[in-house]
Protein backbone atom coordinates (compact mmCIF):
# COMPACT_ATOMS: atom_id res chain seq x y z
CA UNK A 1 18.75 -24.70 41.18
CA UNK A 2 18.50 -27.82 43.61
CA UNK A 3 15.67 -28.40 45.98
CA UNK A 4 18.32 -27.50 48.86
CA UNK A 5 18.98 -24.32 47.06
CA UNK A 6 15.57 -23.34 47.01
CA UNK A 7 14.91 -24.17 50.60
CA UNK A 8 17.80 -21.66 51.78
CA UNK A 9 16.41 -19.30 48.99
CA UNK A 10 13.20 -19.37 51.14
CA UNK A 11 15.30 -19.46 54.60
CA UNK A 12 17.57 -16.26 54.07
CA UNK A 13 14.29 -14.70 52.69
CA UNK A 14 11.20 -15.65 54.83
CA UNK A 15 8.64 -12.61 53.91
CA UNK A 16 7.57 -14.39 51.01
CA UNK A 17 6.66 -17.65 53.12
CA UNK A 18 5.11 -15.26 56.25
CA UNK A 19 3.22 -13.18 53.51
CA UNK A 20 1.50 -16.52 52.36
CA UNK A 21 1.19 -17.90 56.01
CA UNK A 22 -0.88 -14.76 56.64
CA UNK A 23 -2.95 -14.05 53.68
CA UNK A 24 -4.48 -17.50 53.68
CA UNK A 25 -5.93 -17.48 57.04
CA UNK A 26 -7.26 -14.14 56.52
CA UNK A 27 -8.34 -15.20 53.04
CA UNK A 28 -10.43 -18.02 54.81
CA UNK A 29 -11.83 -15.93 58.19
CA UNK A 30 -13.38 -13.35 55.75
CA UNK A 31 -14.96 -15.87 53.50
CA UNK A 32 -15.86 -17.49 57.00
CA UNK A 33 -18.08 -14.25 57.20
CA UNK A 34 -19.25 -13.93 54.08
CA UNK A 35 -20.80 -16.90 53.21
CA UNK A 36 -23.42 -18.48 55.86
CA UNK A 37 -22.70 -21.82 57.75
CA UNK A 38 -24.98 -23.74 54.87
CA UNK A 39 -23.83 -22.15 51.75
CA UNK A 40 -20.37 -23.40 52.43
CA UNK A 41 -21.34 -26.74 50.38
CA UNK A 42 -22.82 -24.83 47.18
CA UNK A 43 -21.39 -24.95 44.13
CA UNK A 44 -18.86 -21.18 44.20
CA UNK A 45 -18.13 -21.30 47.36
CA UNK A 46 -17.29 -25.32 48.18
CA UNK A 47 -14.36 -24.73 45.04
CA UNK A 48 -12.90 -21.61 46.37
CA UNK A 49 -12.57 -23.37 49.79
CA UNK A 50 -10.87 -26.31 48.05
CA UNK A 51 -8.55 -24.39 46.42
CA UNK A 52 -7.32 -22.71 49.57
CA UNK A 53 -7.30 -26.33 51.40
CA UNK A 54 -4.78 -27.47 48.10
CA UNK A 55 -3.11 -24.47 48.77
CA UNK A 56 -2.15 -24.97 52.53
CA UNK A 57 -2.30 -29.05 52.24
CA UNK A 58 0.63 -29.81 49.41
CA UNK A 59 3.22 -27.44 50.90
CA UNK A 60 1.99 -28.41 54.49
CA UNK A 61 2.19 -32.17 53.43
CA UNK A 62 5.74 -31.85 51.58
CA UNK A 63 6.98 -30.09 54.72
CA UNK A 64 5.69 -32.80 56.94
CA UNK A 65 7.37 -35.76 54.83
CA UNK A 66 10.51 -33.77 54.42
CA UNK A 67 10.63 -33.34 58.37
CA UNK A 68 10.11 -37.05 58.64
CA UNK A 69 12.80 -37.95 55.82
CA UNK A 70 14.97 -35.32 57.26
CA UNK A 71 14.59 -36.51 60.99
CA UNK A 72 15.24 -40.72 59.83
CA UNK A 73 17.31 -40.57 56.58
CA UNK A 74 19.57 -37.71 57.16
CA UNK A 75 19.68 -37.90 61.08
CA UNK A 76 19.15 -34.51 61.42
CA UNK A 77 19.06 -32.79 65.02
CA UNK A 78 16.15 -31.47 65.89
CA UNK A 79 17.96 -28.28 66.61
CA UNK A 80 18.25 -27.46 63.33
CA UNK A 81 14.68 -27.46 62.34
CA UNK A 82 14.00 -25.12 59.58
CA UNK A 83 11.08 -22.97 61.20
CA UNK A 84 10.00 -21.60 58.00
CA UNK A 85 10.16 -24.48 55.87
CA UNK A 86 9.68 -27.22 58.00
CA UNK A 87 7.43 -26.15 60.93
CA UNK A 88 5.35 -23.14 59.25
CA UNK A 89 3.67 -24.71 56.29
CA UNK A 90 2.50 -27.69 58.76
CA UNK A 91 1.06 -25.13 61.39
CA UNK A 92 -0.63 -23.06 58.03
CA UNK A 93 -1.94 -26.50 56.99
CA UNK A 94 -3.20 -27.15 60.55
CA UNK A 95 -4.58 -24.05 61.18
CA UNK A 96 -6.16 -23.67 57.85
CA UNK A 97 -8.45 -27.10 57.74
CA UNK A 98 -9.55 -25.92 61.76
CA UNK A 99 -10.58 -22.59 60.26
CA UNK A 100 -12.62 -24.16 56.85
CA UNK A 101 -14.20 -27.45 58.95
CA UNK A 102 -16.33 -24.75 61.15
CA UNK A 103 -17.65 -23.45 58.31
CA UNK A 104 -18.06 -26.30 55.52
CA UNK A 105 -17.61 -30.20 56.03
CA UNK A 106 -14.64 -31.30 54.19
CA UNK A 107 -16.46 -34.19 52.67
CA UNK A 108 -18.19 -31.82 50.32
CA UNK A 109 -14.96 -29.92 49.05
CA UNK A 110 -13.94 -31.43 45.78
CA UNK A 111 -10.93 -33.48 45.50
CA UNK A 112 -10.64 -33.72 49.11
CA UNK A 113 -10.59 -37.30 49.08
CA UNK A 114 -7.40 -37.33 46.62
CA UNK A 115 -5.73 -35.67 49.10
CA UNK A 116 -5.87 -38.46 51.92
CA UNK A 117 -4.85 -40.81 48.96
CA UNK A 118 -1.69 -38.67 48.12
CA UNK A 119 -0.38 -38.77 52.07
CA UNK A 120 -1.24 -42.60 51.94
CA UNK A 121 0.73 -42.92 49.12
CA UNK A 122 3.65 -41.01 50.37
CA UNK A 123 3.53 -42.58 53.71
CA UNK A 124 3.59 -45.93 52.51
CA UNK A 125 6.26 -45.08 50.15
CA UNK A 126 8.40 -43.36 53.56
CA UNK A 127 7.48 -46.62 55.19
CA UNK A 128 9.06 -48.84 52.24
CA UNK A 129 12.21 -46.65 52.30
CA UNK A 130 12.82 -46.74 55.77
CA UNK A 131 12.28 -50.34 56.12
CA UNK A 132 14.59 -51.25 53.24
CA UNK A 133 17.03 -49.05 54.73
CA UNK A 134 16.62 -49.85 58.15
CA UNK A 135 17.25 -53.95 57.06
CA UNK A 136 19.54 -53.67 54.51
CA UNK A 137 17.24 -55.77 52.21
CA UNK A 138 17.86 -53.43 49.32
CA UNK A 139 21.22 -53.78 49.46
CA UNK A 140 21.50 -57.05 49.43
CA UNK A 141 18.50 -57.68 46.96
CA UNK A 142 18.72 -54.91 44.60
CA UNK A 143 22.47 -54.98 43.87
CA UNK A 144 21.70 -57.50 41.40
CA UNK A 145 18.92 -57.13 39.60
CA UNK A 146 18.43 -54.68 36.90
CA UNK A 147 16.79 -51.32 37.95
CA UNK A 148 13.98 -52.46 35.95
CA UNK A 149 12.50 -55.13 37.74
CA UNK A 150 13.02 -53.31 40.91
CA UNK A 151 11.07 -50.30 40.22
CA UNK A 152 8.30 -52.96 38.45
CA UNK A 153 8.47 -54.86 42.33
CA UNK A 154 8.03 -51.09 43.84
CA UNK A 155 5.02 -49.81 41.89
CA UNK A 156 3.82 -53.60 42.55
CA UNK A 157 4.01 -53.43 45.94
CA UNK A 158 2.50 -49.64 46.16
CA UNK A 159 -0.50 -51.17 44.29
CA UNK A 160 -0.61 -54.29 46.78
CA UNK A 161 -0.48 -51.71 49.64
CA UNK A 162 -3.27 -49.32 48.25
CA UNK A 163 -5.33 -52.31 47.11
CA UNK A 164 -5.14 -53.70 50.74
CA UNK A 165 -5.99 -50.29 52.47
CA UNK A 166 -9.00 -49.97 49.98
CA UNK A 167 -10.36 -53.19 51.24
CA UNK A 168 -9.36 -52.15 54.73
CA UNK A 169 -10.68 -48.85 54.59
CA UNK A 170 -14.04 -49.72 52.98
């Protein structure tokens, strides 16, 4: 099964994607009532909230980046957005984080931080692409070296880039 496959799987049969677009907001408005406005931060609650923020934020995030890779690789019209694939998991994602920050402050969810790291990572990486693309560089560059020593120039380059937004950053 290809990735495309999988997406029309998920197109021509949405209730699984609505079901999960539902039950996590409701999933986080009763815990919203259940636990008070400080014991958000303690230890049982603070990883059942991050688990439900991983659970909206890498579908939500993959969505997102495939919108973006859709919308400048492929040239695809904005007409023929995918609502439940492409638009759904980023208003879930959205929606999701606005519902958990008025109850806990995402700084003290674990792993939260790798999260902002992963986007940076895969924007940078978007950024890269479309740039090569976008100048031809690769082309003309990459034909002729061996695929070795251009994936050894990419990760290079993805380390220069996080180094430099580390020291940017803080």
């Amino acid at each position: 099964m290809t990735l495309g496959e999988s997406i029309q799987r998920l197109s021509d049969n949405p209730t699984l994607v609505i079901g999960f677009a539902l039950a996590i907001p409701i999933i986080i408005l009763v815990l919203n009532f259940i636990v008070c406005k400080d014991e958000g931060e303690e230890v049982p609650w603070n990883y059942i909230y991050s688990t439900l923020i991983y659970l909206v934020m890498i579908p939500g995030i993959f969505a997102l980046f495939f919108s973006i890779y859709l919308f400048l690789f492929e040239r695809q019209s904005i007409f023929d957005t995918n609502l439940y694939v492409q638009v759904l998991p980023i208003m879930l994602m959205v929606i999701s984080v606005w519902l958990i920050k008025r109850n806990v402050e995402l700084k003290y969810l674990p792993g939260f931080g790798k999260l902002s790291g992963l986007v940076m990572t895969i924007a940078v990486v978007m950024l890269l692409m479309y740039l090569l693309d976008r100048t031809r560089i690769g082309i003309i560059a990459f034909t002729y070296m061996p695929i070795q020593y251009v994936l050894l120039c990419f990760v290079g380059l993805l380390f220069l880039i996080r180094y430099g937004f580390k020291r940017f950053a803080g």
